[in-house]
Protein backbone atom coordinates (compact mmCIF):
# COMPACT_ATOMS: atom_id res chain seq x y z
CA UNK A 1 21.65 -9.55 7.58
CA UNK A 2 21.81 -13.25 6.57
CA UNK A 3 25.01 -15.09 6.00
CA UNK A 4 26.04 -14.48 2.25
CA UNK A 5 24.04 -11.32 1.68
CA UNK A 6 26.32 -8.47 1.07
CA UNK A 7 25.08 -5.24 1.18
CA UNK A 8 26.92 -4.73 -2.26
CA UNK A 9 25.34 -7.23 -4.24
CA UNK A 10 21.67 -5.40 -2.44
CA UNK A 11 23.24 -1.95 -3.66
CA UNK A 12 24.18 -3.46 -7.31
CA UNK A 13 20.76 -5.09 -8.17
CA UNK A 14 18.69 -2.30 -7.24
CA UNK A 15 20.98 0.36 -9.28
CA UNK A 16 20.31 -2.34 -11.90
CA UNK A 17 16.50 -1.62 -11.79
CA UNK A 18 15.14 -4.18 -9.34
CA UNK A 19 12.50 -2.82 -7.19
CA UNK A 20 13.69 -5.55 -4.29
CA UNK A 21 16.24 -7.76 -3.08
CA UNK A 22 15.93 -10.53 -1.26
CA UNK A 23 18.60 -12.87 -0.02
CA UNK A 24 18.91 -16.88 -1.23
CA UNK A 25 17.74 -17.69 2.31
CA UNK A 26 14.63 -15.42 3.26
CA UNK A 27 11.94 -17.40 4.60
CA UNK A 28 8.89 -18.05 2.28
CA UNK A 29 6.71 -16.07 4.01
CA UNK A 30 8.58 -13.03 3.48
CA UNK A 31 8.97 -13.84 -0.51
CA UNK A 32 4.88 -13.99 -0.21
CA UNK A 33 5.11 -10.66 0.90
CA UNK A 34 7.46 -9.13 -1.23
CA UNK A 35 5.53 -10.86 -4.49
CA UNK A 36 2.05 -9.68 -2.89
CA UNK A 37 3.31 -5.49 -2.53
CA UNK A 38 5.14 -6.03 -5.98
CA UNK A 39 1.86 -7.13 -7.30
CA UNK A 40 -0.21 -5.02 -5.77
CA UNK A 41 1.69 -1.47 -7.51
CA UNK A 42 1.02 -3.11 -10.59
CA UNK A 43 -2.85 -3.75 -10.35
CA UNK A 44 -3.16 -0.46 -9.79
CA UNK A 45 -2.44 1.48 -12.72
CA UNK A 46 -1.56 4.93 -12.92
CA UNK A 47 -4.45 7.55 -13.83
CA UNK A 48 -3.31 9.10 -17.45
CA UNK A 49 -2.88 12.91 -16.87
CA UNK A 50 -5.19 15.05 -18.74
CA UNK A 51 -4.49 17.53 -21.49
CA UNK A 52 -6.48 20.47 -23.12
CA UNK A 53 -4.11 22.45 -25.26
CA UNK A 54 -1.81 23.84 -22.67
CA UNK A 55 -3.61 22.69 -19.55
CA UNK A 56 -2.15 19.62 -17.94
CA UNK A 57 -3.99 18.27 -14.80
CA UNK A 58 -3.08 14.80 -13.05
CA UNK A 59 -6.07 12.87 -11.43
CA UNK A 60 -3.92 11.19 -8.77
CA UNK A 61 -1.88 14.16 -7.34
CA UNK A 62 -4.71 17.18 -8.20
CA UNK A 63 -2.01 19.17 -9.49
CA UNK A 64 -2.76 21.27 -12.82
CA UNK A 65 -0.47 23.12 -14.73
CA UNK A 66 -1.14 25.91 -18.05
CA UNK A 67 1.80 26.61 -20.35
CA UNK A 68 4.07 25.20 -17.64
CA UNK A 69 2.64 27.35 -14.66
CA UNK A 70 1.69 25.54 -11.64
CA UNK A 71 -2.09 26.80 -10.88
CA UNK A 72 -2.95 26.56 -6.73
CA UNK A 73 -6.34 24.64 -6.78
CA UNK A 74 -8.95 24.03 -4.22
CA UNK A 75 -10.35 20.41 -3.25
CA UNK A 76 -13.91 21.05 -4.78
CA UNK A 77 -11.72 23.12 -7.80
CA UNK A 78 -9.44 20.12 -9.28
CA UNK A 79 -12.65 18.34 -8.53
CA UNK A 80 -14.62 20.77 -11.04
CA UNK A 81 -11.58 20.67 -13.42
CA UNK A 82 -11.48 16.93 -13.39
CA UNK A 83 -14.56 16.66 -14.65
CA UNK A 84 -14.19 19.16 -16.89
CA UNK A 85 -11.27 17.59 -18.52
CA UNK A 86 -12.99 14.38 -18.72
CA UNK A 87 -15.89 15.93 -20.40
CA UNK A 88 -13.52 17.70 -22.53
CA UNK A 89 -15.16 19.25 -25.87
CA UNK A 90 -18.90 18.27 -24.82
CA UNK A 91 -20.97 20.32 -23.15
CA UNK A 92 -22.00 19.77 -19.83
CA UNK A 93 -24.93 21.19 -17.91
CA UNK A 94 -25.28 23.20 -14.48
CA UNK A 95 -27.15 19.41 -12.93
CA UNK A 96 -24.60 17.12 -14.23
CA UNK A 97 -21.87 19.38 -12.82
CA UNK A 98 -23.86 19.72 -9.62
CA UNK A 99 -24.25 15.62 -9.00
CA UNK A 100 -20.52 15.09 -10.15
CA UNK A 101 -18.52 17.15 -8.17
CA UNK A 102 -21.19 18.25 -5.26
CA UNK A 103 -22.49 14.37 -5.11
CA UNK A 104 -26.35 13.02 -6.16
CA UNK A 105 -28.84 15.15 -4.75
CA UNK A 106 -26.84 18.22 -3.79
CA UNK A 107 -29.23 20.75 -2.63
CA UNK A 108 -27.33 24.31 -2.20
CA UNK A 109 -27.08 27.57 -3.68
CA UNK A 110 -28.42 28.37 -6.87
CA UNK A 111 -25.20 29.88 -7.98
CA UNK A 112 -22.85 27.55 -6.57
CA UNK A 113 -21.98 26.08 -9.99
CA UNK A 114 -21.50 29.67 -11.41
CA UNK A 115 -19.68 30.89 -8.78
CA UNK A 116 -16.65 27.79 -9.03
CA UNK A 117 -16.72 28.57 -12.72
CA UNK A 118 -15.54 32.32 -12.15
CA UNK A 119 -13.28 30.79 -9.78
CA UNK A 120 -11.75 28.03 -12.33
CA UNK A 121 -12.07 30.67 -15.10
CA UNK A 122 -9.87 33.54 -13.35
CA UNK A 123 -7.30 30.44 -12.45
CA UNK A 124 -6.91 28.46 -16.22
CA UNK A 125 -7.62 31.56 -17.95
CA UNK A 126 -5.50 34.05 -17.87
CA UNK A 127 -5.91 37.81 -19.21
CA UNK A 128 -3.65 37.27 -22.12
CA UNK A 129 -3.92 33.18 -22.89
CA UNK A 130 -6.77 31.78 -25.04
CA UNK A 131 -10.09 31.21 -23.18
CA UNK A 132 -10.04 27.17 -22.86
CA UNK A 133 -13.46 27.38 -20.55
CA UNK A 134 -16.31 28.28 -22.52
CA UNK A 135 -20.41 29.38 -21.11
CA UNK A 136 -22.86 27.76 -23.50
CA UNK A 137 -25.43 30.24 -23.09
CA UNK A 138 -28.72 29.11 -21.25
CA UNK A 139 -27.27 25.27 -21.51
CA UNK A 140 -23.96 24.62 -19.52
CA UNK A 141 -20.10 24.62 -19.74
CA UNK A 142 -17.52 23.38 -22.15
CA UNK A 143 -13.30 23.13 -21.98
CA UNK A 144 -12.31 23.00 -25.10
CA UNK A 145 -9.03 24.70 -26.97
CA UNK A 146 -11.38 25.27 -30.14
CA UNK A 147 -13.09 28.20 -29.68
């Protein structure tokens, strides 16, 4: 601790909403520092969280919520619900899904798309909630609260 620098006055102007305190006689470099992390949290903005009626999902933590129940997701799930919910009242198609969340050029199971969409499905909708994930017959897949 530096001569001067109480540990109040450190206390007091963080309760006061500073994200740091530095004393009068830190050395420059260190102020570098401390400017460079501050700046750094604020180039980075925060994803928005997504929202379909009552299905919330958040980008940066993969966590996804319906009428205020957590829902337990997979990796390649909140990867298929992501897209989903960016897509969100247009229809997208079995190849766009497969190069999205599989990656260009994906080469697997003819199913596989199907098969994550029963999975999603039984998870978002439940027996008694309105169907938000919607089969386009013969062209693809659709979230949407509009039936």
């Amino acid at each position: 601790m530096t001569p001067g620098h109480d540990v109040a006055d450190t206390i007091r102007g963080l309760d006061l909403g500073a994200d740091d305190v530095a004393s009068r006689t830190c050395a420059a470099t260190e102020l570098r520092a401390r400017v460079s992390a501050l700046l750094r949290r604020l180039a980075a903005p925060r994803a928005p969280e997504f929202r379909v009626g009552d299905l919330r999902f958040d980008p940066e933590s993969r966590q996804a919520t319906r009428g205020g129940h957590a829902i337990t997701l997979t990796g390649r799930e909140a990867r298929l619900l992501e897209y989903l919910m960016r897509n969100h009242g247009r229809v997208v198609t079995k190849t766009m899904v497969l190069d999205h969340v599989w990656g260009l050029g994906f080469e697997g199971e003819s199913n596989l798309v199907e098969v994550y969409m029963s999975y999603l499905r039984r998870k978002i909708d439940g027996p008694r909630q309105p169907r938000l994930l919607h089969t386009i017959r013969s062209i693809g897949y659709m979230l949407s609260a509009d039936d």
